[in-house]
C-alpha atoms as a PDB file:
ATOM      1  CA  UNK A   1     -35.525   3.762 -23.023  1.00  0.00           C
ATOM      2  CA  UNK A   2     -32.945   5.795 -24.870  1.00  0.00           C
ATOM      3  CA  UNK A   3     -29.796   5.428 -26.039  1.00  0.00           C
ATOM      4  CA  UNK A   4     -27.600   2.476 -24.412  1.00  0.00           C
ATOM      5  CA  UNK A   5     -25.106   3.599 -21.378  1.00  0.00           C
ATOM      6  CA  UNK A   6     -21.412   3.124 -22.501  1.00  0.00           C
ATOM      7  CA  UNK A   7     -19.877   0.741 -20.121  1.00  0.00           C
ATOM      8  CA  UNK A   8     -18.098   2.262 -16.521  1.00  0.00           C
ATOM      9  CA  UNK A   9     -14.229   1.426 -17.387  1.00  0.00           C
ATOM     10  CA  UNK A  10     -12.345   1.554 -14.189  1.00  0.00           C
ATOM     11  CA  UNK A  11      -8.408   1.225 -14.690  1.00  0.00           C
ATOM     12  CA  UNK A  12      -6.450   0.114 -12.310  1.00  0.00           C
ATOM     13  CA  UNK A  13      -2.724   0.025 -11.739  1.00  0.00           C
ATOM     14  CA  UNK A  14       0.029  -1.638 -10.242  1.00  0.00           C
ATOM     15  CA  UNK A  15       2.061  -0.586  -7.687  1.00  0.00           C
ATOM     16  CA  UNK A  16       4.797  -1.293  -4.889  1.00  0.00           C
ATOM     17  CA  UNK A  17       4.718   0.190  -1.906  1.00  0.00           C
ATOM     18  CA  UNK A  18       7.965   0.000   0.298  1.00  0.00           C
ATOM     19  CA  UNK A  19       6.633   0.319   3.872  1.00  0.00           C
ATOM     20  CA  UNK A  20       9.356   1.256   6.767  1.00  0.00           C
ATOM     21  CA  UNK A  21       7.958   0.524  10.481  1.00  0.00           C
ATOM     22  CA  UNK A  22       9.501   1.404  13.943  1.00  0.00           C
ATOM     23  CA  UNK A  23      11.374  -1.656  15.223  1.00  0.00           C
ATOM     24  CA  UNK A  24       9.520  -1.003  18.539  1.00  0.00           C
ATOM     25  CA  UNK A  25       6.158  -1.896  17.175  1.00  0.00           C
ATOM     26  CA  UNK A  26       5.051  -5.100  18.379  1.00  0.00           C
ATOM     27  CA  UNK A  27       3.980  -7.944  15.459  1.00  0.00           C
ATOM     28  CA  UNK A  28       0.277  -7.678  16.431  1.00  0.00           C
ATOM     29  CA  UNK A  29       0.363  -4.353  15.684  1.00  0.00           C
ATOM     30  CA  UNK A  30       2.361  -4.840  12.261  1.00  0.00           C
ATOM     31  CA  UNK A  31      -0.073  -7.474  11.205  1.00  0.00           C
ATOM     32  CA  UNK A  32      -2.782  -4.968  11.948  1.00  0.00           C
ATOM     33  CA  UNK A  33      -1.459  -1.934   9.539  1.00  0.00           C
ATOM     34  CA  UNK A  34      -0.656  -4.656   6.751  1.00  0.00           C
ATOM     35  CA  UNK A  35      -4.180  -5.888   7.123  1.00  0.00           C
ATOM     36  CA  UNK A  36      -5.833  -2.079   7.012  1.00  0.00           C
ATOM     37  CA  UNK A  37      -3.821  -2.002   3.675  1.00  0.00           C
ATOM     38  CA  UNK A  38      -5.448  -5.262   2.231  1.00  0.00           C
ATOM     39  CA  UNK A  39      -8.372  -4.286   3.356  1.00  0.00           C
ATOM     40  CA  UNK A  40      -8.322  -0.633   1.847  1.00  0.00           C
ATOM     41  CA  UNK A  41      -6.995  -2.522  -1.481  1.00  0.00           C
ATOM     42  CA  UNK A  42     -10.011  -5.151  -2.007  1.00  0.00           C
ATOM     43  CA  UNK A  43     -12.827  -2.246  -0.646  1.00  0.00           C
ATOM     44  CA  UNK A  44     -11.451  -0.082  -3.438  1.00  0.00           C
ATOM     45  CA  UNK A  45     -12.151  -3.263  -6.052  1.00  0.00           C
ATOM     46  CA  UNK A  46      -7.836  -3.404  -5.986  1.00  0.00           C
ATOM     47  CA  UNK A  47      -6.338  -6.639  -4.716  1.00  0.00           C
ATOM     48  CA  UNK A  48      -3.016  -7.040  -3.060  1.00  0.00           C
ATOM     49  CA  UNK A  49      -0.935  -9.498  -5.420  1.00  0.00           C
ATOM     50  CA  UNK A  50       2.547 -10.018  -2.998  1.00  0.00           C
ATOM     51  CA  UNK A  51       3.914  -9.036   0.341  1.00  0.00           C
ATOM     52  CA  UNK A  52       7.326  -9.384   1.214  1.00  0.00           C
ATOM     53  CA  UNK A  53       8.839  -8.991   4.719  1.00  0.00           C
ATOM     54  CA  UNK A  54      12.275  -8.210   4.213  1.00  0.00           C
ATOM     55  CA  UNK A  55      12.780  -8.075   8.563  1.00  0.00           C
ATOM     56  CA  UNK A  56      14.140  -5.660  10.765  1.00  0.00           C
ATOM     57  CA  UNK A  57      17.178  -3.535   8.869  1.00  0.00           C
ATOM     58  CA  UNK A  58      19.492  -0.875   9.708  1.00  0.00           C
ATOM     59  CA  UNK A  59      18.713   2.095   7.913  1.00  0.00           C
ATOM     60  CA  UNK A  60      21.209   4.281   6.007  1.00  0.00           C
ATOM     61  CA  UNK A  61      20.746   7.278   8.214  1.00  0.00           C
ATOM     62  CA  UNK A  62      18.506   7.838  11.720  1.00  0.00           C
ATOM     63  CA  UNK A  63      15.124   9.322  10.976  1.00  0.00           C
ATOM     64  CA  UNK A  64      13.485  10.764  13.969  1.00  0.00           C
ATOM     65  CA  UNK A  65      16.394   8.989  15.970  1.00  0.00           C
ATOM     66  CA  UNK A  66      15.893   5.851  15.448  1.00  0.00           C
ATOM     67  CA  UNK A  67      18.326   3.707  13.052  1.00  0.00           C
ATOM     68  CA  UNK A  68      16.527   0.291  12.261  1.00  0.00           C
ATOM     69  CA  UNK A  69      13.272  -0.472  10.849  1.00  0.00           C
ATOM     70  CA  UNK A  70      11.247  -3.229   9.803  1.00  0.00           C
ATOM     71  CA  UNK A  71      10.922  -3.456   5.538  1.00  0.00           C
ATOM     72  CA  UNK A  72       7.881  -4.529   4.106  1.00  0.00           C
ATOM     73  CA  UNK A  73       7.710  -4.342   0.179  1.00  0.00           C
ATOM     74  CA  UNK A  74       3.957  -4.579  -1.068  1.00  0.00           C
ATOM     75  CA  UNK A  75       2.700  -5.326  -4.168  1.00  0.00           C
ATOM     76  CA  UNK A  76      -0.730  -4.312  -5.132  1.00  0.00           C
ATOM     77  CA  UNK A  77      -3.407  -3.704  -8.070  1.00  0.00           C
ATOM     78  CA  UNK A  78      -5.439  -0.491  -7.323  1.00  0.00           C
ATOM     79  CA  UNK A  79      -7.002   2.552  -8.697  1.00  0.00           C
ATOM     80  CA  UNK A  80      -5.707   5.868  -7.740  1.00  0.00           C
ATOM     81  CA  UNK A  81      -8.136   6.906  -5.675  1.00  0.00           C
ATOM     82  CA  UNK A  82      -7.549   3.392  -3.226  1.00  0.00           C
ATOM     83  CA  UNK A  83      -3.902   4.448  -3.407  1.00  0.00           C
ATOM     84  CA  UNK A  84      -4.708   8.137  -1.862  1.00  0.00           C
ATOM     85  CA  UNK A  85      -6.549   6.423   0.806  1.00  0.00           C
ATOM     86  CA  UNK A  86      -3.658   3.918   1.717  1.00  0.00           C
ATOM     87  CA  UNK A  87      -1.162   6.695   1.774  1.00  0.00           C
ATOM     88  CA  UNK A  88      -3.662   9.021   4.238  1.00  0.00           C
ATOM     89  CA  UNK A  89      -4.266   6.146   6.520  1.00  0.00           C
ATOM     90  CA  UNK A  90      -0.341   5.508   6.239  1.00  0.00           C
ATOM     91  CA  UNK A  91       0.637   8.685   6.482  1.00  0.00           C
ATOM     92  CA  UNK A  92      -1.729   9.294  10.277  1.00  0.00           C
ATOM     93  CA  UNK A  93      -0.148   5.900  11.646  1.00  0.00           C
ATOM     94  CA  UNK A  94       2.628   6.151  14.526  1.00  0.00           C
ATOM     95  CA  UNK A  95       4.430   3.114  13.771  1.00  0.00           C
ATOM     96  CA  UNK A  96       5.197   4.088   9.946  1.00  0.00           C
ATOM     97  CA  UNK A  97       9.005   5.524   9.830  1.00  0.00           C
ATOM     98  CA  UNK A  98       8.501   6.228   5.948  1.00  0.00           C
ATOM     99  CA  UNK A  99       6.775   4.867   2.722  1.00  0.00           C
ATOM    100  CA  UNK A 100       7.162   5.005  -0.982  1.00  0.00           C
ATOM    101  CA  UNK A 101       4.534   4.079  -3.699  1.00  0.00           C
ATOM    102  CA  UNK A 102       6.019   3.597  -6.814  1.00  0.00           C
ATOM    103  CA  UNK A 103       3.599   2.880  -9.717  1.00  0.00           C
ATOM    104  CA  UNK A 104       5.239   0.101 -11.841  1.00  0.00           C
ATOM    105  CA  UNK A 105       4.516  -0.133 -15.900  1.00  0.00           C
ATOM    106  CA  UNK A 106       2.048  -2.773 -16.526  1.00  0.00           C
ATOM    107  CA  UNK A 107      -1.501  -1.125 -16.288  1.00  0.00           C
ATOM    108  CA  UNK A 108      -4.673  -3.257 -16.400  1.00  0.00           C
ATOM    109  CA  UNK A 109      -8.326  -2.060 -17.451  1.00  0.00           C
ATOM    110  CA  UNK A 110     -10.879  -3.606 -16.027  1.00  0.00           C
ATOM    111  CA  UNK A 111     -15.265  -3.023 -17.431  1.00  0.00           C
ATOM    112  CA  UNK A 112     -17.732  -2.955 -14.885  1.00  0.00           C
END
């Protein structure tokens, strides 16, 4: 048999992502991206702890010519390699103006 396997330790962290959209995308569509981001979260063994629309907001300065944008501040427990994929799929999608992750302090370990 051999010597025992030392558990598989996957960490996971928490982050926030602050998530601008175009005001010109229509709520089914929003509701789609924020679901592609829950679902990227729980495939990745993550889950997505808070999301908070903060509505449609004028922005400090025009980005691409366009001066408000819809917030959306997520909140989510995932491992790195989940929040690569989020920011890809993010990054490719029309209706995203800008994003920020922003890992916050707590992290949690987690044995599998």
């Amino acid at each position: 048999m051999g010597p025992p396997r030392p558990k598989e330790v996957s960490t996971t962290s928490n982050y926030e992502i602050m998530l601008l959209l175009n005001p010109e995308a229509e709520t089914a569509r929003q509701t789609e991206i924020l679901d592609r981001i829950k679902k990227t979260a729980t495939d990745g063994g993550g889950s997505v702890d808070n999301v908070e629309e903060w509505g449609k907001k004028r922005l400090a300065y025009e980005i691409d010519h366009i001066r408000d944008a819809f917030y959306y501040v997520i909140t989510l427990t995932i491992s790195a390699a989940a929040l690569d994929e989020i920011s890809r799929i993010l990054r490719i999608t029309d209706e995203v103006i800008r994003f920020m992750p922003v890992a916050l302090k707590e992290k949690v370990a987690s044995e599998s």
